[in-house]
Protein backbone atom coordinates (compact mmCIF):
# COMPACT_ATOMS: atom_id res chain seq x y z
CA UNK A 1 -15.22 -15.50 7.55
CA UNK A 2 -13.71 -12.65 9.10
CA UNK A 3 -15.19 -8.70 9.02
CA UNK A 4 -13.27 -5.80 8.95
CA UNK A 5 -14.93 -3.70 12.41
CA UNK A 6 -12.55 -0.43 12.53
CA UNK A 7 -10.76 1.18 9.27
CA UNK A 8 -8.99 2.87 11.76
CA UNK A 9 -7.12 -0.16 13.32
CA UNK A 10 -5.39 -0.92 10.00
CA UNK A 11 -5.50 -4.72 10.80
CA UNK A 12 -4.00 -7.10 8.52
CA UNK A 13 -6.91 -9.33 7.86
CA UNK A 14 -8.44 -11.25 4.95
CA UNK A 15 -11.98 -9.48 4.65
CA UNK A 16 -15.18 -9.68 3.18
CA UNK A 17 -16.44 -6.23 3.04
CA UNK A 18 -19.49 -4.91 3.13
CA UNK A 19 -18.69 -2.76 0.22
CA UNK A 20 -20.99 -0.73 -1.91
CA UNK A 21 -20.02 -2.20 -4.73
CA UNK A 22 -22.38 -4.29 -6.91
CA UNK A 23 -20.25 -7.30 -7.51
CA UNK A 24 -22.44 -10.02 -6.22
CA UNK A 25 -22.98 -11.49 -9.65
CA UNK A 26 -19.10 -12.41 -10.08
CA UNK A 27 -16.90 -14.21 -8.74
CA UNK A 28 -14.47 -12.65 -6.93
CA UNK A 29 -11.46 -12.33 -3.90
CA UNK A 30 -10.77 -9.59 -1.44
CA UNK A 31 -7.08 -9.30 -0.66
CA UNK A 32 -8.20 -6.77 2.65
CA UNK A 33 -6.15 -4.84 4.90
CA UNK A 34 -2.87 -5.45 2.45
CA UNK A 35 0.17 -3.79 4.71
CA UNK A 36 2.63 -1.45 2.45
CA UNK A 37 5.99 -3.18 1.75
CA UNK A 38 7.67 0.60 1.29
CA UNK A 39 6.35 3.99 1.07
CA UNK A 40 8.53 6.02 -1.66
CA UNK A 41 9.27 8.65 -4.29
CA UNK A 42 9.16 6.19 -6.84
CA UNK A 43 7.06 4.81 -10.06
CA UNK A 44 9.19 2.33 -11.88
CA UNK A 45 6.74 2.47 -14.38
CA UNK A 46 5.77 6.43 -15.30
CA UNK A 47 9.12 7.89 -14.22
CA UNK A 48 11.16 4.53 -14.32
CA UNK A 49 15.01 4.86 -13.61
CA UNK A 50 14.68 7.86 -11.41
CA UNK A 51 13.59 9.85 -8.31
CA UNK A 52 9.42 9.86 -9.19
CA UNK A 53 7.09 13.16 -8.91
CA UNK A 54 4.99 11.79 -5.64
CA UNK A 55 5.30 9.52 -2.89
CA UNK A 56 3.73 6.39 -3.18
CA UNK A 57 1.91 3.76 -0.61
CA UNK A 58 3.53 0.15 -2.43
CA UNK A 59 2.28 -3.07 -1.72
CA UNK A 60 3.15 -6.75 -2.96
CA UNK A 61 7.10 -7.80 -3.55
CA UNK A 62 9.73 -6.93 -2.06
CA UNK A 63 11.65 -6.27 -5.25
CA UNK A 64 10.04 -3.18 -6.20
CA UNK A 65 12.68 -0.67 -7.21
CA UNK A 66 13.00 2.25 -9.65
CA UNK A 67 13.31 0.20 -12.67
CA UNK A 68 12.90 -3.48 -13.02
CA UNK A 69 11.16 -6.26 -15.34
CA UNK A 70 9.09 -9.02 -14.78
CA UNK A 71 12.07 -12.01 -14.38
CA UNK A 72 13.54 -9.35 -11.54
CA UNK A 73 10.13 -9.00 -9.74
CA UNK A 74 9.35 -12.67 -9.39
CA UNK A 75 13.03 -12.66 -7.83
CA UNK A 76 11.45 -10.60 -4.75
CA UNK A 77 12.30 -11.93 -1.00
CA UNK A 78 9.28 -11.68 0.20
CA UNK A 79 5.64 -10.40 -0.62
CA UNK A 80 3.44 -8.35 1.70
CA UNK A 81 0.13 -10.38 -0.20
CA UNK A 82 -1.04 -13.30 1.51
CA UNK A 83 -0.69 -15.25 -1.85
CA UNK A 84 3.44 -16.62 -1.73
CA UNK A 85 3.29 -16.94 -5.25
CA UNK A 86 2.26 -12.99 -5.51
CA UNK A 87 4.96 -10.78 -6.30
CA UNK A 88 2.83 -8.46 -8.28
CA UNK A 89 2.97 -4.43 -6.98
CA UNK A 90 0.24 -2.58 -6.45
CA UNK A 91 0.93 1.44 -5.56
CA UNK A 92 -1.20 4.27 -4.80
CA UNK A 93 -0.08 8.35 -3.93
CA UNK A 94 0.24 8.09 -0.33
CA UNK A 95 -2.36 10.02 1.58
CA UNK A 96 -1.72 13.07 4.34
CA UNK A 97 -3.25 15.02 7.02
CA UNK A 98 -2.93 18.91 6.62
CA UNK A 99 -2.18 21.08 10.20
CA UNK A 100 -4.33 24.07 9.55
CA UNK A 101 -2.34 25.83 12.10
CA UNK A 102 1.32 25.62 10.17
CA UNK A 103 0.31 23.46 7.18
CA UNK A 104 2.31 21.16 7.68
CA UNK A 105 1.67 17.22 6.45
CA UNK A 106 1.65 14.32 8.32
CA UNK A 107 1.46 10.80 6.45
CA UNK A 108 -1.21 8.56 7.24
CA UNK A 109 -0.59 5.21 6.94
CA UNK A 110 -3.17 3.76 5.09
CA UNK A 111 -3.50 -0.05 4.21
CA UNK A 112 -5.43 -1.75 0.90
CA UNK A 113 -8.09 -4.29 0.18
CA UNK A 114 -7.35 -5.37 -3.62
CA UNK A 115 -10.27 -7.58 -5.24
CA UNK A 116 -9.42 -9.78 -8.23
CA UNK A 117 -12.55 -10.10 -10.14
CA UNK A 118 -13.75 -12.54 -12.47
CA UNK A 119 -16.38 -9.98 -14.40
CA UNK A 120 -17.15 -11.27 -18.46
CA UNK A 121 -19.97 -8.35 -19.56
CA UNK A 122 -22.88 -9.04 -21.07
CA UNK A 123 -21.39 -11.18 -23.65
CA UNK A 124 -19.78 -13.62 -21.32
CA UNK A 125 -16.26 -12.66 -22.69
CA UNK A 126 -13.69 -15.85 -21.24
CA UNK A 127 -11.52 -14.16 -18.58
CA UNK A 128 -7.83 -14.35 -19.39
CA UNK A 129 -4.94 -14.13 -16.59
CA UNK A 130 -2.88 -11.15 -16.52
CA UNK A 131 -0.26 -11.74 -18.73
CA UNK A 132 3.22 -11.87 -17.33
CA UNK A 133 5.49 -8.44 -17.49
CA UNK A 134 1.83 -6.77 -18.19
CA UNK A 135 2.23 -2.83 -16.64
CA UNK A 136 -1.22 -0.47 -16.43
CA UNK A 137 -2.22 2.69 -14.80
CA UNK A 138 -5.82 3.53 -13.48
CA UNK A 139 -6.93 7.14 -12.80
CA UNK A 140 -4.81 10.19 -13.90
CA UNK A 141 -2.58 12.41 -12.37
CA UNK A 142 -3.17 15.75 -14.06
CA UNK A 143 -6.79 15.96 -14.21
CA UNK A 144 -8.99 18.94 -11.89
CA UNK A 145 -12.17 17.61 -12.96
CA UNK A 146 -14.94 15.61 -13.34
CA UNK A 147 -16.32 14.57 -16.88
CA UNK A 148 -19.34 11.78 -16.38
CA UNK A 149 -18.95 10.39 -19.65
CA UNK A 150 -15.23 9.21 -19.31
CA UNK A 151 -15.08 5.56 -18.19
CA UNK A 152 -11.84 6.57 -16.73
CA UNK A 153 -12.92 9.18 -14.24
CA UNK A 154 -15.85 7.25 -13.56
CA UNK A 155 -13.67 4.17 -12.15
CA UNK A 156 -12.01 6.50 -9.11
CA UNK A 157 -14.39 7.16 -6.52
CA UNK A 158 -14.40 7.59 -2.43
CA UNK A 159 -16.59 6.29 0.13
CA UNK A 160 -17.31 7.73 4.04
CA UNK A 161 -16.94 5.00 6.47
CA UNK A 162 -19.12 5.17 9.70
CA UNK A 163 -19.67 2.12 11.38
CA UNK A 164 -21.56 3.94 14.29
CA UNK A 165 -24.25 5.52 12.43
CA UNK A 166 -26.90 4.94 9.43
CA UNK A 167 -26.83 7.51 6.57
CA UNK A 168 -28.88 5.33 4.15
CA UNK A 169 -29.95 8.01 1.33
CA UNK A 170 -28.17 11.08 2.90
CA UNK A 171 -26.74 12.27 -0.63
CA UNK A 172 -23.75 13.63 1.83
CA UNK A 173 -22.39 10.45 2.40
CA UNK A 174 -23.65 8.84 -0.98
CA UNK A 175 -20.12 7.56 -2.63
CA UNK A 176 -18.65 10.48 -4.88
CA UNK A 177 -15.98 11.45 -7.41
CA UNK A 178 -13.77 13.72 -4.75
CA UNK A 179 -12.93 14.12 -1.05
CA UNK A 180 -15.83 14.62 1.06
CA UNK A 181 -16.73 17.95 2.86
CA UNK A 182 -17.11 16.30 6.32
CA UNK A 183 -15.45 13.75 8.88
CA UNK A 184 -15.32 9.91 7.93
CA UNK A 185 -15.21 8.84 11.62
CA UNK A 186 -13.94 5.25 10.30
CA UNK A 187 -11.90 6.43 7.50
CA UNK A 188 -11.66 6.75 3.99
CA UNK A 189 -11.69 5.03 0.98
CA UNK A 190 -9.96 5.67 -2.08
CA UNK A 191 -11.16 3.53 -4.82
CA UNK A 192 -9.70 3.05 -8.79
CA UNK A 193 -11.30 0.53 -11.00
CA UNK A 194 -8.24 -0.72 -13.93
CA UNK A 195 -9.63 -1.01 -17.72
CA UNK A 196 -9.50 -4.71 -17.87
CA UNK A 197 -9.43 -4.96 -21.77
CA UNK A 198 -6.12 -5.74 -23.12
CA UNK A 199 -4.84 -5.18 -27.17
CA UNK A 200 -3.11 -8.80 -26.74
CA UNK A 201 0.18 -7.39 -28.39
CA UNK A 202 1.86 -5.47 -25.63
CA UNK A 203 2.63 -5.27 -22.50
CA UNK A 204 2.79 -1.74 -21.70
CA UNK A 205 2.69 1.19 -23.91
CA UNK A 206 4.40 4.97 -24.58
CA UNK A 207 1.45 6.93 -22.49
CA UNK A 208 1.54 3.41 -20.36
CA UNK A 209 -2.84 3.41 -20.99
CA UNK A 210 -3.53 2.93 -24.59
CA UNK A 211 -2.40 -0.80 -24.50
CA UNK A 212 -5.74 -1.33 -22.27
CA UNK A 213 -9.31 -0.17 -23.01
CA UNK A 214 -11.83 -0.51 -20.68
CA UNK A 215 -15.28 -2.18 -21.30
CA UNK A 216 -17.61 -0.90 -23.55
CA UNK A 217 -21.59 -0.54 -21.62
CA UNK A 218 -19.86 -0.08 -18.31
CA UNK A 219 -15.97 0.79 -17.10
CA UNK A 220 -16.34 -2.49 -14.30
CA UNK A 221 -18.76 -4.96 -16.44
CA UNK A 222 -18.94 -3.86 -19.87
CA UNK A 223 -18.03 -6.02 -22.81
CA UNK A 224 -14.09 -5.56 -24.70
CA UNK A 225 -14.23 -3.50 -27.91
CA UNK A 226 -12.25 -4.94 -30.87
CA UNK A 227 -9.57 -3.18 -30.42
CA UNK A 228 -8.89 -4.73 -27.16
CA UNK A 229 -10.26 -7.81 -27.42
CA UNK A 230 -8.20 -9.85 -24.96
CA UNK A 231 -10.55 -9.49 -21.34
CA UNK A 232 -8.35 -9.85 -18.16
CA UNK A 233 -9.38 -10.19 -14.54
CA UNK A 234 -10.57 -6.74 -13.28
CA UNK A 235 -8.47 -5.30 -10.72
CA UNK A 236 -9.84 -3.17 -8.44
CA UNK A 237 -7.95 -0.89 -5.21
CA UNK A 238 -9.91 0.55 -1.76
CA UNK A 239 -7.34 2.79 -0.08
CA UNK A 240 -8.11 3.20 4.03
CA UNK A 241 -6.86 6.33 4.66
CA UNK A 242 -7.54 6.83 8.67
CA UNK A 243 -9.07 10.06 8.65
CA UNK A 244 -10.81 9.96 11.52
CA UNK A 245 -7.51 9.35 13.64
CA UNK A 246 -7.53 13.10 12.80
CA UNK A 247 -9.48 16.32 13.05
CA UNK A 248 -11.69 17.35 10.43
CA UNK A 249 -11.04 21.09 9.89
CA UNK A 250 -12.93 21.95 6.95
CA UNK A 251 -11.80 21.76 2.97
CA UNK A 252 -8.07 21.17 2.63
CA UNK A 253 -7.73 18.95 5.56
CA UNK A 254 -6.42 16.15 3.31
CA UNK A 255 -4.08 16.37 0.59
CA UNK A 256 -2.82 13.44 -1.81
CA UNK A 257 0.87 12.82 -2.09
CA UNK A 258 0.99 15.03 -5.32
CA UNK A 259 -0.36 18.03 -3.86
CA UNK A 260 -4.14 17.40 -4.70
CA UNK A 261 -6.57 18.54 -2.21
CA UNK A 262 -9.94 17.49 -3.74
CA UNK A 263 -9.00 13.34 -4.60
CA UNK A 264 -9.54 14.26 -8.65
CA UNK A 265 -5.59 13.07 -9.37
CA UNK A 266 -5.83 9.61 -7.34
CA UNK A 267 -4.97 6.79 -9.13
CA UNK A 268 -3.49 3.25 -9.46
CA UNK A 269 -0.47 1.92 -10.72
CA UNK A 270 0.23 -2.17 -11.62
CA UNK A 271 2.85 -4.10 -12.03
CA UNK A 272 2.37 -8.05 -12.90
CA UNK A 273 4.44 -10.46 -10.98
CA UNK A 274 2.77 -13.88 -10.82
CA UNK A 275 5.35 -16.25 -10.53
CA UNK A 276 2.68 -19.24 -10.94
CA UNK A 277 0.29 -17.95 -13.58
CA UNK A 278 -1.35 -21.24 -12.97
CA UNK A 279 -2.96 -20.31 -10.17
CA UNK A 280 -4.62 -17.21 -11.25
CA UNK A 281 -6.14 -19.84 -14.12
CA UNK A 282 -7.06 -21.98 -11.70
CA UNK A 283 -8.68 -18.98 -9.97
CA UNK A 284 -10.79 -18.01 -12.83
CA UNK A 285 -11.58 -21.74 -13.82
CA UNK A 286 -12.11 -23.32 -10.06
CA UNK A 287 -13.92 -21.00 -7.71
CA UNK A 288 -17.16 -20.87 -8.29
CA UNK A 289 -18.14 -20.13 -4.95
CA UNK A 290 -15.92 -16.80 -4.36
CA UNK A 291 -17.66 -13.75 -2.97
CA UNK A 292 -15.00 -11.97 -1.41
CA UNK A 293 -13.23 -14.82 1.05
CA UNK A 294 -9.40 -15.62 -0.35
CA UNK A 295 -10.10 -19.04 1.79
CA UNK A 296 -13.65 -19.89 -0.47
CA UNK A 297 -11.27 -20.05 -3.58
CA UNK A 298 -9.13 -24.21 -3.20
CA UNK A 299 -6.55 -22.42 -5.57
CA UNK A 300 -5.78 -19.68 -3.31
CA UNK A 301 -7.29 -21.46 -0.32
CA UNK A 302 -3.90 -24.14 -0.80
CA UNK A 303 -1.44 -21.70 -0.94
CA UNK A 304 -2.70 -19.38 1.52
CA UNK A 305 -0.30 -17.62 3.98
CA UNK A 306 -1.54 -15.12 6.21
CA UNK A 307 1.22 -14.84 8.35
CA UNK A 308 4.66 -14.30 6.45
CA UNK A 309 2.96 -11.07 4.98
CA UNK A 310 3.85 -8.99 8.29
CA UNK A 311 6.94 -9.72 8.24
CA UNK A 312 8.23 -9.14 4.65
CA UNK A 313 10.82 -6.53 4.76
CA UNK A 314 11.99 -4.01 2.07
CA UNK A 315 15.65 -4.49 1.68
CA UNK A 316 15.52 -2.06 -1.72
CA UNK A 317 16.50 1.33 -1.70
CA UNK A 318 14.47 4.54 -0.73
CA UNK A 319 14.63 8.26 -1.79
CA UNK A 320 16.73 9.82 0.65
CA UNK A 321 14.10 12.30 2.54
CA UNK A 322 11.51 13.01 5.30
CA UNK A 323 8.28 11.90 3.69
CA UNK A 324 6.20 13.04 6.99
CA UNK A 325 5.66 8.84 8.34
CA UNK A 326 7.54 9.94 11.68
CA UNK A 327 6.37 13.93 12.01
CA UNK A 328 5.21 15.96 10.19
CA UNK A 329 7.00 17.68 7.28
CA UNK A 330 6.95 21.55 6.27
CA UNK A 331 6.21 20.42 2.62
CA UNK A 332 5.35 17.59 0.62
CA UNK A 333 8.09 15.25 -0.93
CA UNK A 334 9.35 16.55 -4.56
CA UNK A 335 7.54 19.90 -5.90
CA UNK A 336 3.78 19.13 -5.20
CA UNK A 337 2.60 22.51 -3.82
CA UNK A 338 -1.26 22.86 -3.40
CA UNK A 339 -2.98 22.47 -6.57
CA UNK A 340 -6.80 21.74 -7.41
CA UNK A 341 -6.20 21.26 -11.34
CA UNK A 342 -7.25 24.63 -12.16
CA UNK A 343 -4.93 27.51 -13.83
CA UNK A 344 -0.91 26.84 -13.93
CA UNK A 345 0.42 23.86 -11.71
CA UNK A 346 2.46 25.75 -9.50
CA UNK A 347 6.34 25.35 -9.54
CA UNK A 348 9.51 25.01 -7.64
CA UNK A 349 12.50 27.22 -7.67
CA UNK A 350 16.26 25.39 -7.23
CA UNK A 351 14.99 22.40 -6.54
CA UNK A 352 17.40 18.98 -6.28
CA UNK A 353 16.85 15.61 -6.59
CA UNK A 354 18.05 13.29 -3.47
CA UNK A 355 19.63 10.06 -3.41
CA UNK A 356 18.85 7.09 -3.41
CA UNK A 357 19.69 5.17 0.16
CA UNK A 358 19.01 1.85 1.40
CA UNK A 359 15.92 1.30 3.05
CA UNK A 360 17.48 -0.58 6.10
CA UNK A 361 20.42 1.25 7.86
CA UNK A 362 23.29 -0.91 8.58
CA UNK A 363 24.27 -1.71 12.41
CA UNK A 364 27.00 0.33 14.04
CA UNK A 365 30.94 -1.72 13.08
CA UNK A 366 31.03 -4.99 14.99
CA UNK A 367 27.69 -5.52 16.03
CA UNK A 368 25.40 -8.36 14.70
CA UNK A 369 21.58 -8.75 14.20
CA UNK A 370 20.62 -11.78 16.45
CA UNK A 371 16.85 -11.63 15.34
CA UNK A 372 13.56 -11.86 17.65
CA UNK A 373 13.51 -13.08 21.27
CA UNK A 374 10.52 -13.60 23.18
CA UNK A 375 10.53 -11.19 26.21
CA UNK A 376 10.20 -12.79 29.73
CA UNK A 377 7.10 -12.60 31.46
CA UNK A 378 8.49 -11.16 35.05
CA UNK A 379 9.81 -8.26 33.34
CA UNK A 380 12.16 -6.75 30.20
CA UNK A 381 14.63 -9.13 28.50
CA UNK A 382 17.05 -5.58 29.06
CA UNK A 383 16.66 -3.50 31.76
CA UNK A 384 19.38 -0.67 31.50
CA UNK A 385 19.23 2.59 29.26
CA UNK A 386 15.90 2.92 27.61
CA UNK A 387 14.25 5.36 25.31
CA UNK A 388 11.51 5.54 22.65
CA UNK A 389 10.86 8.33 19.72
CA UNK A 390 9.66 8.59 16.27
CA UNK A 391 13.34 8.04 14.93
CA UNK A 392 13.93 4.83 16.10
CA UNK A 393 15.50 1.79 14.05
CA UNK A 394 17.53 -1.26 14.80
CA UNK A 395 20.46 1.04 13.41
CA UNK A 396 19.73 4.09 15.77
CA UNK A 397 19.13 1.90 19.00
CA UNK A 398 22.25 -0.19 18.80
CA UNK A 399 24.46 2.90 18.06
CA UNK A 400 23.03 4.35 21.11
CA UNK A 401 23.40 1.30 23.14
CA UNK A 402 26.87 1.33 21.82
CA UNK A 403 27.50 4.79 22.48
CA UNK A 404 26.93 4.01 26.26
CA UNK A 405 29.07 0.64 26.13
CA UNK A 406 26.27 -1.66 26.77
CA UNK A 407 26.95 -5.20 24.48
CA UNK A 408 22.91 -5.70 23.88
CA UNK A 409 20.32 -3.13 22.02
CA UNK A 410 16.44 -4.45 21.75
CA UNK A 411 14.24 -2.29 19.98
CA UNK A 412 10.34 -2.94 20.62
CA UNK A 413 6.92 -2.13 19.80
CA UNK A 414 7.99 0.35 17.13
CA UNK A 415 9.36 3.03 18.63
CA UNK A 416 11.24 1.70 21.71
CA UNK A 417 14.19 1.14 22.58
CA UNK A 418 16.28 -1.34 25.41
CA UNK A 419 20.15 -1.63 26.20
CA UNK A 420 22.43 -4.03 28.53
CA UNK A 421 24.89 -6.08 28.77
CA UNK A 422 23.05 -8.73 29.53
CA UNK A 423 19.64 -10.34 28.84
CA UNK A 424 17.83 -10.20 32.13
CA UNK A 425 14.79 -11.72 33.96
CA UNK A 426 15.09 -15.43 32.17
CA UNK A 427 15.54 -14.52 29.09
CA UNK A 428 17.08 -16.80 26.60
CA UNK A 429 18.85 -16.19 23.31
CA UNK A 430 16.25 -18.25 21.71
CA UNK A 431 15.09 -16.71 18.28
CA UNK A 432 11.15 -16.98 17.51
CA UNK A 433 9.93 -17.03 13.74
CA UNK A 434 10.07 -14.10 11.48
CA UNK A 435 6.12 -13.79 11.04
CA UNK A 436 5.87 -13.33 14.93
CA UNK A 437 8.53 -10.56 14.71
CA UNK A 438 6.44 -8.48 12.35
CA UNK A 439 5.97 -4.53 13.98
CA UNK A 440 7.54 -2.00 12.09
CA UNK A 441 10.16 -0.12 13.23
CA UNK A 442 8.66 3.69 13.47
CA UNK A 443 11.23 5.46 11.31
CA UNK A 444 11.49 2.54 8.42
CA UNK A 445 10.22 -0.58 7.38
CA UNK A 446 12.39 -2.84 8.88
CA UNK A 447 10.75 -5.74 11.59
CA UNK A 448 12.22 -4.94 15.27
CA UNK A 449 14.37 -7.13 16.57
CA UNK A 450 17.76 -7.32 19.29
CA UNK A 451 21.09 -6.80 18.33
CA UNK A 452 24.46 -7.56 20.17
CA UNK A 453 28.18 -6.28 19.49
């Protein structure tokens, strides 16, 4: 059983939190410290076939794109869930730190624990699978406030995280319905709870809600009304935001991707791409003994794979732009000027919409990708020009190496970057396995690796 020790490290781990949450009566799975697959300007499902309103944090497939269906998801590459058969996306607006010296925003790059939950109400409803295609939002993104009564705003929610210090019954740190108004030395977390209660018709809907209903009694555990009588697994997202890798300067020091500096406009977006709805039967039918560990669950526990996650790559396209993941940006992406729900929204004057670009730049003419290599232990595999910055990519360091007429370019540990014309110090052209080869290059999302011309 592995604990999570440091929001701030961002590991990719299978957890069992201790989370705040009262869900010790269900059974249920933790999918923790879930690495983004892309971060992006778009929302195949709210603004689907074009540049979206907000930049998202996506995780799950590979095939996420601006507009797709179900038979196109399960087509994904790759999956950034530790579940192969998982090609479901999950997406979030992306979180930022605000400079209070030139406001300017800096992305932080947040990871997500997603819990499947096996939760009938009072009545002992039977738990159906999600149903394949099946699209739902959580959370809105025009509210500015808070109404008690509304199952909906009730199911988003932030916690503090301090691992170094109690603050049992300090109504300060009590969990709450906005950002707080102090450091979270450990981060974050940005929580939506999805209505699980489906009409059983269709699959999505024109306002992309009124298809689902959440319980009646209570918005995580309540019992489906007849209008919705079909009761799903409850889905539920913690955003770690890594606040505390930055200073704390008083309200306004974080903004979501839409220009919201209170948390009121978080929310969740889902996209259903089982390819084996089997096993998510099999989850609700064969783990009796699931309280958070993916590995206490034999359906999920025989599929498992916690490796090929890290090194799923996004081979999709992008909205061409800064989005602040490198340094940070004068303005958010799109028009999403400070706004705390309250009066006008503000708006943008001659405004255009960028292209979209594919995600992974293609190598400089007559040069080839020859994958990982393990670097020798006496010293670097290339030992000629180097550099490192924020802008580096497989694409930028082999055009550089090429620019200097070196035949080998090796970019490592994210934001370095190697040339020569030969590999040095007993290094072999020996390729190791994708899963091994999994940091992120700094400026995309593409795995590291050496190239040759």
């Amino acid at each position: 059983m592995i604990r999570f020790t440091r929001v701030s490290q961002l590991e990719c781990l299978l957890v069992v939190l201790l989370t705040l949450l009262d869900y010790t009566t269900a059974n249920y799975v933790i999918f923790g410290g879930t690495q983004t697959v892309v971060r992006t300007r778009l929302d195949p499902i709210v603004e689907a076939g074009t540049v979206g309103n907000h930049v998202h944090d996506v995780f799950g497939g590979s095939g996420f794109s601006e507009t797709y269906d179900y038979d196109q998801i399960i087509q994904s590459n790759c999956t950034t869930m530790p579940i192969p058969q998982d090609f479901s996306n999950y997406w979030v607006p992306s979180m930022y730190y605000v400079d209070p010296n030139n406001g300017s925003y800096t992305l932080m790059k947040s990871t997500m624990n997603i819990y499947y939950l096996i939760r009938p109400g009072p009545n002992n409803d039977t738990v159906q699978p999600f149903p394949t295609g099946l699209r739902m939002l959580a959370g809105s993104n025009e509210r500015g406030t808070y109404n008690a009564s509304n199952p909906a705003d009730q199911a988003v929610s932030y916690v503090c995280l301090d691992y170094q210090n109690s603050h049992t019954n300090d109504p300060d740190w009590a969990e709450r319905q906005d950002f707080f108004d102090h450091q979270c030395p450990d981060g974050m977390r940005a929580q939506v709870f999805f209505p699980s209660c489906w009409d059983g018709k269709n699959l999505d809907s024109v306002d992309h809600i009124s298809h689902m209903s959440y319980p009646v009694g209570a918005y995580n555990d309540g019992s489906c009304p007849e209008s919705h009588p079909v009761h799903l697994i409850s889905l539920f997202y913690e955003l770690l935001a890594p606040t505390g890798d930055y200073p704390y300067n008083g309200a306004g020091s974080w903004s979501l991707s839409n220009g919201d500096p209170l948390g009121l406009r978080f929310h969740g977006d889902f996209v259903m791409g089982w390819k084996d709805t089997n096993v998510l039967q099999e989850f609700i039918d064969n783990c009796p003994n699931a309280q958070g560990n993916v590995a206490d669950c034999p359906a999920f526990a025989a599929v498992l794979d916690t490796t090929a996650p890290g090194a799923c790559q996004f081979g999709g396209k992008i909205v061409d732009e800064d989005i602040g993941d490198a340094a940070p940006i004068a303005a958010l992406p799109g028009c999403n000027k400070p706004w705390n729900g309250s009066g006008p929204q503000p708006t943008c004057a001659n405004t255009t919409v960028p292209d979209l670009v594919a995600a992974i730049q293609p190598l400089p003419s007559g040069w080839s990708d020859l994958g990982c290599i393990a670097e020798p232990t006496v010293g670097r595999a290339l030992v000629n020009t180097t550099f490192s910055g924020s802008n580096v990519t497989k694409a930028v360091c082999a055009a550089t190496c090429d620019s200097e007429g070196f035949m080998y370019a090796g970019a490592e540990y994210g934001n370095q970057c190697y040339c020569g014309d030969a590999l040095a110090n007993g290094a072999i052209q020996a390729v190791v396995p994708s899963e091994k080869c999994n940091m992120k290059c700094a400026a995309n999302c593409e795995p590291l690796g050496v190239s040759s011309v």
